[in-house]
N, C-alpha and C. Protein backbone atom coordinates (compact mmCIF):
# COMPACT_ATOMS: atom_id res chain seq x y z
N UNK A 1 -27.57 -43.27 -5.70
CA UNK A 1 -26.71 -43.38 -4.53
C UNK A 1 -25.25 -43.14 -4.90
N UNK A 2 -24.88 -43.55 -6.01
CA UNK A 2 -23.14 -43.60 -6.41
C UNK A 2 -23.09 -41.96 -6.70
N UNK A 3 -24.24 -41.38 -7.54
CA UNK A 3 -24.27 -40.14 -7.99
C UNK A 3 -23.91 -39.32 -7.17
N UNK A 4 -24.51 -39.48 -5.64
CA UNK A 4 -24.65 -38.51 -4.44
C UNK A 4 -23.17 -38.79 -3.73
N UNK A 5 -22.68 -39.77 -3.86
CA UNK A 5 -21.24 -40.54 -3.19
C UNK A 5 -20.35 -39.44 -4.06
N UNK A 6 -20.50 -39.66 -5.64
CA UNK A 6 -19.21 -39.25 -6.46
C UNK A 6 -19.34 -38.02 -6.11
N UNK A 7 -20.56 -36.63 -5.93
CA UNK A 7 -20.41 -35.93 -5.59
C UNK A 7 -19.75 -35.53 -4.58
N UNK A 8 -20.31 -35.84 -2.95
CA UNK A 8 -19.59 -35.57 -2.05
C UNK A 8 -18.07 -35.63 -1.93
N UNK A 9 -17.64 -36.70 -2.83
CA UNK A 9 -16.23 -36.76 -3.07
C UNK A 9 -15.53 -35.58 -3.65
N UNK A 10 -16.48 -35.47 -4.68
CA UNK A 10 -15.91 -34.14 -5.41
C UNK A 10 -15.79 -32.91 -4.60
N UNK A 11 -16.65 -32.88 -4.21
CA UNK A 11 -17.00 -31.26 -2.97
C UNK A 11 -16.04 -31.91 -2.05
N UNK A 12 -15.52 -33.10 -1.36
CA UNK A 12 -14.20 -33.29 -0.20
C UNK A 12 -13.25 -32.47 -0.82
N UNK A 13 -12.59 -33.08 -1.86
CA UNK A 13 -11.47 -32.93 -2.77
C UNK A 13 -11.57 -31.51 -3.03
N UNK A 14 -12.36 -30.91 -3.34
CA UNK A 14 -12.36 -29.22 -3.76
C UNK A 14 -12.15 -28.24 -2.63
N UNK A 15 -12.79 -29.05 -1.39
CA UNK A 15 -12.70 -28.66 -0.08
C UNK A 15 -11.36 -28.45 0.64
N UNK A 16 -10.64 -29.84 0.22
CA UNK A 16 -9.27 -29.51 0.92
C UNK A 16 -8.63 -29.07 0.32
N UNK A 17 -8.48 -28.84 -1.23
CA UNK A 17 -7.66 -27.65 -2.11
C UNK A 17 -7.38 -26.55 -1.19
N UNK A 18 -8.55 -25.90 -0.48
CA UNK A 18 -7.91 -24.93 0.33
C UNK A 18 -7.50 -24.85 1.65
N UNK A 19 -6.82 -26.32 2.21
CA UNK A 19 -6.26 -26.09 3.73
C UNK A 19 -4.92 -25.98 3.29
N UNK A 20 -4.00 -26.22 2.08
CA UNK A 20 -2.80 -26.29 1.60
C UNK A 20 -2.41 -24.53 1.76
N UNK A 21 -1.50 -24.66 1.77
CA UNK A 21 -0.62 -23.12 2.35
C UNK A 21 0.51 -23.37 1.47
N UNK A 22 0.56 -22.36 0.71
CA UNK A 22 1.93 -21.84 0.35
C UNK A 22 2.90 -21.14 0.78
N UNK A 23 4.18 -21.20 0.28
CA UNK A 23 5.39 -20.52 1.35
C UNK A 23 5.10 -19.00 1.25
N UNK A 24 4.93 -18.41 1.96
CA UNK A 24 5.26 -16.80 1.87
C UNK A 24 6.70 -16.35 1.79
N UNK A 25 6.98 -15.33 0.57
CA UNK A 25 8.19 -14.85 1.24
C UNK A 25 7.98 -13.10 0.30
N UNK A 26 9.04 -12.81 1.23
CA UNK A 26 8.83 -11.27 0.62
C UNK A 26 10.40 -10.81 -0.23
N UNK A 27 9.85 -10.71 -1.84
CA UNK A 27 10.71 -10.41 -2.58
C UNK A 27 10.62 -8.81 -2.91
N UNK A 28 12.05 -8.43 -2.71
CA UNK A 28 12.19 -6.94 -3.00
C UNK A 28 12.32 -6.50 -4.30
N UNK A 29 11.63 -5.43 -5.01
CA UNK A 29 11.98 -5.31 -6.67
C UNK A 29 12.47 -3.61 -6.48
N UNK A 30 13.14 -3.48 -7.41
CA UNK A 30 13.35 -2.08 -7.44
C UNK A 30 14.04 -1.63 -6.35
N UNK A 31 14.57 -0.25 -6.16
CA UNK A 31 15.06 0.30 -5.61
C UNK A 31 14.74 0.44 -3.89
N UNK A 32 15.43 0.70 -3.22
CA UNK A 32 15.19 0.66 -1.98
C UNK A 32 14.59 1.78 -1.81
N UNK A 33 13.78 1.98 -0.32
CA UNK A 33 12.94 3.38 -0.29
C UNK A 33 13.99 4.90 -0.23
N UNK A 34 13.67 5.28 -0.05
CA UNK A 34 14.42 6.99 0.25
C UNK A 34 13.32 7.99 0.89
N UNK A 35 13.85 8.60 1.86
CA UNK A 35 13.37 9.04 2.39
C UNK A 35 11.84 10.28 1.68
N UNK A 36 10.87 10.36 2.46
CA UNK A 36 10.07 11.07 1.50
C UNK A 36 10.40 12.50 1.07
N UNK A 37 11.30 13.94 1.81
CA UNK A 37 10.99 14.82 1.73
C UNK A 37 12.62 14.81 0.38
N UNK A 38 13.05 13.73 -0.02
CA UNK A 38 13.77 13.73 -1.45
C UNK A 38 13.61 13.42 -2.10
N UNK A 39 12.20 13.18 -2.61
CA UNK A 39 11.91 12.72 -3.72
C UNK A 39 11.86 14.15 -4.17
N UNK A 40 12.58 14.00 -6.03
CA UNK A 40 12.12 15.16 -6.76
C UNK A 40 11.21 15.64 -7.41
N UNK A 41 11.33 16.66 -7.91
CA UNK A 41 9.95 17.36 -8.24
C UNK A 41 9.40 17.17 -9.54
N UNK A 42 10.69 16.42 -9.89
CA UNK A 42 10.44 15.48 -11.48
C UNK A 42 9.42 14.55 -11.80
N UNK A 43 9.34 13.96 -10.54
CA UNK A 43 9.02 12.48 -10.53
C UNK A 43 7.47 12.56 -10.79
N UNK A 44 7.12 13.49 -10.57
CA UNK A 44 5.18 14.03 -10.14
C UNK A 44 5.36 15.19 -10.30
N UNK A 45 5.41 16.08 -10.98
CA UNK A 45 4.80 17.51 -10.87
C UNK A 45 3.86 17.70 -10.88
N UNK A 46 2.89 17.01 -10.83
CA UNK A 46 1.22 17.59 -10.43
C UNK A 46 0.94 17.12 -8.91
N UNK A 47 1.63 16.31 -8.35
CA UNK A 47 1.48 16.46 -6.80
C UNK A 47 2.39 17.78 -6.12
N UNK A 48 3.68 18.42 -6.48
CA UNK A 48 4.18 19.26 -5.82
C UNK A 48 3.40 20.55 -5.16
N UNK A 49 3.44 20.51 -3.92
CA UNK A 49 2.96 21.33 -3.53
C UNK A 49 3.57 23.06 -3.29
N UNK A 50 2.69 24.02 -3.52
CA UNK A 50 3.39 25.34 -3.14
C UNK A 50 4.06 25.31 -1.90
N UNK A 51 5.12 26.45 -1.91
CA UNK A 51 5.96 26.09 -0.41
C UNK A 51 6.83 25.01 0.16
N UNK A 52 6.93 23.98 -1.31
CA UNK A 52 7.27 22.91 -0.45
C UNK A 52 8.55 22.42 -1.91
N UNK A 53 9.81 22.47 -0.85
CA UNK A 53 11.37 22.45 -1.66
C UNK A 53 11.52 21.16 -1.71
N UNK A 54 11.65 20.33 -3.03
CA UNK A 54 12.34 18.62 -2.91
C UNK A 54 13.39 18.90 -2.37
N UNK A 55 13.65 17.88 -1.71
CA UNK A 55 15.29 17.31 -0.94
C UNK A 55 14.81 18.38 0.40
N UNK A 56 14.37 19.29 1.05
CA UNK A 56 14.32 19.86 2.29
C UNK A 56 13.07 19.15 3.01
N UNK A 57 13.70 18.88 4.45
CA UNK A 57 13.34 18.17 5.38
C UNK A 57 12.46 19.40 6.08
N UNK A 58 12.63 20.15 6.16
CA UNK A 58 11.74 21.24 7.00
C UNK A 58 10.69 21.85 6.46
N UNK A 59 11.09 22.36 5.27
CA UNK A 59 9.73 22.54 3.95
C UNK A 59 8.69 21.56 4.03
N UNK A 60 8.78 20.22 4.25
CA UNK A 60 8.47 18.93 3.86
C UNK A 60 7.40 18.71 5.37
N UNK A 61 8.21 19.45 6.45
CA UNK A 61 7.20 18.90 7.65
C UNK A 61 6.65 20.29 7.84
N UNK A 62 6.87 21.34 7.20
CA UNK A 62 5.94 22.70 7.41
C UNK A 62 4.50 22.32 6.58
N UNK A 63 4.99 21.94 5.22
CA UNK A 63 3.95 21.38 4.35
C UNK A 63 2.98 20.61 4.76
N UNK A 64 3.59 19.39 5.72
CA UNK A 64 2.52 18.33 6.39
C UNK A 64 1.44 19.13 7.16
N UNK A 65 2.51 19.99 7.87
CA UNK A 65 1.88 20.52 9.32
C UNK A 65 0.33 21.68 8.47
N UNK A 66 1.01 22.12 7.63
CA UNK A 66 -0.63 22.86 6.87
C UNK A 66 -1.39 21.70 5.97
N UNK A 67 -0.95 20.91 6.00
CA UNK A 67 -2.06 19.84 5.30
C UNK A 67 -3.04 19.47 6.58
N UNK A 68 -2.05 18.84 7.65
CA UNK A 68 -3.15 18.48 8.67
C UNK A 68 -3.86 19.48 9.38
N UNK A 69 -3.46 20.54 9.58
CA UNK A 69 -4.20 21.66 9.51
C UNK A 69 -5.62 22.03 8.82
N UNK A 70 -5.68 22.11 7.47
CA UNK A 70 -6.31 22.20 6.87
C UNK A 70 -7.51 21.46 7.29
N UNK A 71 -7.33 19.67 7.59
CA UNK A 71 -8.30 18.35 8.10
C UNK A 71 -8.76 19.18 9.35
N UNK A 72 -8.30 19.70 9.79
CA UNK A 72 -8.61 19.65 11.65
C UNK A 72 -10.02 20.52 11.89
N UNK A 73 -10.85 20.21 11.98
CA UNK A 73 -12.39 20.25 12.26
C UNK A 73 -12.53 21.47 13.24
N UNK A 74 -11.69 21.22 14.29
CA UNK A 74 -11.38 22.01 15.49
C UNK A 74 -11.24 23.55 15.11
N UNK A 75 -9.90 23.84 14.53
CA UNK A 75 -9.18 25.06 14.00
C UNK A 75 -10.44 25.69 12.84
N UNK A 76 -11.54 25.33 12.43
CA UNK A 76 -11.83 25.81 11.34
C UNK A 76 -13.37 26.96 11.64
């Protein structure tokens, strides 16, 4: 009987370990973002794609526009 008691105690106690909440907070590391079509071509050269200029904003959404292209089920 004490055996089955000390247990249940144990399984309470383990039980409410997890209604406790810790603080959330959101810590920033590193650099702030930058926009995507400036990242350089340094950073990854095996992702750079043909046709597509670091630092240009228009290269960058021509590039998208034939990537999603490519996905589109429809066009093919």
């Amino acid at each position: 009987m004490k055996v089955r008691l000390l247990a249940l105690a144990a399984i309470a106690v383990l039980n409410m370990q997890g209604c406790g909440e810790r603080e959330q907070t959101l810590v920033r590391r590193g650099a702030h973002d930058a926009s995507t079509w400036s990242a350089s071509a340094a950073a990854n050269p095996a992702f750079k794609a043909p046709g597509w200029t670091p630092g240009d904003q228009a290269s960058w959404e021509g590039q998208i526009r034939r990537r999603n292209q490519a996905q589109n089920d429809y066009s093919r």
